[in-house]
Protein backbone atom coordinates (compact mmCIF):
# COMPACT_ATOMS: atom_id res chain seq x y z
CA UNK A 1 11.79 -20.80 -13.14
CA UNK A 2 9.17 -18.61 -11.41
CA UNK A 3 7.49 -15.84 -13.40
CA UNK A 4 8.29 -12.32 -12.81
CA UNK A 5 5.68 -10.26 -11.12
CA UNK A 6 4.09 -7.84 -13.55
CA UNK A 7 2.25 -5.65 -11.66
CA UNK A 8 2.49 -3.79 -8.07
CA UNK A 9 1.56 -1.23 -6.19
CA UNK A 10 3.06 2.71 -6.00
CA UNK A 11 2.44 4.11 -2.28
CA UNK A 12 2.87 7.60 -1.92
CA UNK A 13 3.01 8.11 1.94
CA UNK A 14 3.58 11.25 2.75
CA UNK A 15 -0.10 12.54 2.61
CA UNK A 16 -1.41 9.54 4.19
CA UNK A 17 -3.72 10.14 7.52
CA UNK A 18 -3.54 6.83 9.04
CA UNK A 19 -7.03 6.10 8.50
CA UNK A 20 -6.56 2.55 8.13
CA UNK A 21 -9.34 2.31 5.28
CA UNK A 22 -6.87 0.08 3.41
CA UNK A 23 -6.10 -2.29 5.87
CA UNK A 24 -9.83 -2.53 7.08
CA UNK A 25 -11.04 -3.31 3.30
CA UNK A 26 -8.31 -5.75 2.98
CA UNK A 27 -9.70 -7.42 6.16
CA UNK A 28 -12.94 -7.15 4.78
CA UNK A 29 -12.34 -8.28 1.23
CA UNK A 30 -10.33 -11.38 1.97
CA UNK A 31 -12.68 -12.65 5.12
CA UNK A 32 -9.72 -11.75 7.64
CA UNK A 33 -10.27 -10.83 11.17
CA UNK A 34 -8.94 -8.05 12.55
CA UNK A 35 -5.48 -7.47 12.88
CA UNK A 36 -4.33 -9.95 9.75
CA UNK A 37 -4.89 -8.63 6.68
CA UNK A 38 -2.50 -8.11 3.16
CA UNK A 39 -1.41 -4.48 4.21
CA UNK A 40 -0.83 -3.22 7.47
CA UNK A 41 -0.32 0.69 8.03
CA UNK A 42 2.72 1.64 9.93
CA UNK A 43 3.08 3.69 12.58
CA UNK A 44 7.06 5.80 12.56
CA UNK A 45 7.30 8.06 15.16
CA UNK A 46 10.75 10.43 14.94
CA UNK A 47 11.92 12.30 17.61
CA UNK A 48 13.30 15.59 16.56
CA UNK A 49 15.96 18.19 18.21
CA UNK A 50 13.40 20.21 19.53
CA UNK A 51 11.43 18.05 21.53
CA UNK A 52 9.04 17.84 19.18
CA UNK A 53 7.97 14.72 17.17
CA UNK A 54 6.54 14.08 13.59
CA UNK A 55 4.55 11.17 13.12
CA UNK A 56 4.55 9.43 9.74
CA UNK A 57 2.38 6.72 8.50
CA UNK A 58 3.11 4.11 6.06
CA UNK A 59 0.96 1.42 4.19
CA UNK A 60 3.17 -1.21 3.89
CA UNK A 61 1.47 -4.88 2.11
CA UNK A 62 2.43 -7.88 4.17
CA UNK A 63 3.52 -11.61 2.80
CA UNK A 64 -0.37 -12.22 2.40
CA UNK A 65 -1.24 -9.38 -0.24
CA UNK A 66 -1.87 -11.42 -3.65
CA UNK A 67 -2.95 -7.97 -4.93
CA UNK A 68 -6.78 -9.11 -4.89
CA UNK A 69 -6.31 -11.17 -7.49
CA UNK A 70 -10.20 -11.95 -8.03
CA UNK A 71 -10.59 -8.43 -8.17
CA UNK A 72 -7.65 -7.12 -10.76
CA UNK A 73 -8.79 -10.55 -12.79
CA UNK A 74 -12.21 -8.34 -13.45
CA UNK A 75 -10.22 -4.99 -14.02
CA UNK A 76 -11.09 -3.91 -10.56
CA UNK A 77 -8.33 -1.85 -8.41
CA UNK A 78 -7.15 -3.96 -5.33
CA UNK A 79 -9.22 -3.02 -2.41
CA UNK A 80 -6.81 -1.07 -0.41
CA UNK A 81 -6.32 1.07 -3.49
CA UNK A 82 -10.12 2.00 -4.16
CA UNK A 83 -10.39 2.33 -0.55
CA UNK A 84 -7.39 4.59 0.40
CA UNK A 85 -9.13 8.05 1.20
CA UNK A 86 -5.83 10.06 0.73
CA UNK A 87 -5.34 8.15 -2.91
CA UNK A 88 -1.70 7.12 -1.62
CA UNK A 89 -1.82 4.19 -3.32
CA UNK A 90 -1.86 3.07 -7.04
CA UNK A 91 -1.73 -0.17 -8.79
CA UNK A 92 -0.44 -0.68 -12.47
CA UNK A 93 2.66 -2.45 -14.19
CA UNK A 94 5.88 -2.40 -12.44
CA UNK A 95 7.32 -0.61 -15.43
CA UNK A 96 4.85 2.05 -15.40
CA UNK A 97 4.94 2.43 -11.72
CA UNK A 98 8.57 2.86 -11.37
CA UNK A 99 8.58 5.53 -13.93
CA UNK A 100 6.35 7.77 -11.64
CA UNK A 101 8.61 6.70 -8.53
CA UNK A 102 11.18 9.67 -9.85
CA UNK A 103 8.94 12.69 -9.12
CA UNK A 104 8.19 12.20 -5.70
CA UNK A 105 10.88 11.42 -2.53
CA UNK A 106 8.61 9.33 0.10
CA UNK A 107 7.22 6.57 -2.67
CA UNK A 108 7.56 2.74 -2.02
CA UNK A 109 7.15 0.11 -5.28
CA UNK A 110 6.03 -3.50 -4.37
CA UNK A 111 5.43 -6.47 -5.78
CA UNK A 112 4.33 -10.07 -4.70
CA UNK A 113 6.68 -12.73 -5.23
């Protein structure tokens, strides 16, 4: 039986700029050339009634984010996370993660297989 993931990551995108820091240390972390990488930020463009759109940008980890396992190993933060310049993203226990989810509408909680 596989073991349960025990820890994730909380992202918080509605302040995120779409500066990509997360995805470029990713990249840079794991050896990855451009355009493959653990997290990839997402770009959702709505169309509203008044001919007006609103742009929204979500980090969103792909089937390669391990969570930078060498790094969380030593206590560090995953690299997106101490990277993200809008601190949109946190990394913990699932358990304590999904407590926080509650006080805020535009959060996603993830976890690696």
């Amino acid at each position: 039986m596989a073991k349960k993931p025990e820890y994730g990551l909380l992202i918080d995108y509605e302040y995120c700029t779409g500066c990509f820091a997360c995805q470029v240390a990713c990249c840079q972390e794991n050896g990855w050339p451009a355009g493959m990488g653990g997290i990839q930020v997402l770009e959702i463009v709505q169309n509203l009634p008044n001919d007006k759109a609103y742009l929204t940008f979500m980090p969103f980890p792909t089937e390669l984010c391990i969570l930078c396992r060498p790094r969380t190993k030593k206590g560090l933060e995953p690299a997106c996370v101490k990277h993200c310049m809008a601190n949109t993203m946190k990394y913990g226990r699932l358990e304590d993660l999904a407590k926080e989810m509650g006080k805020k509408p535009k959060m996603v909680l993830w976890s690696p297989r």
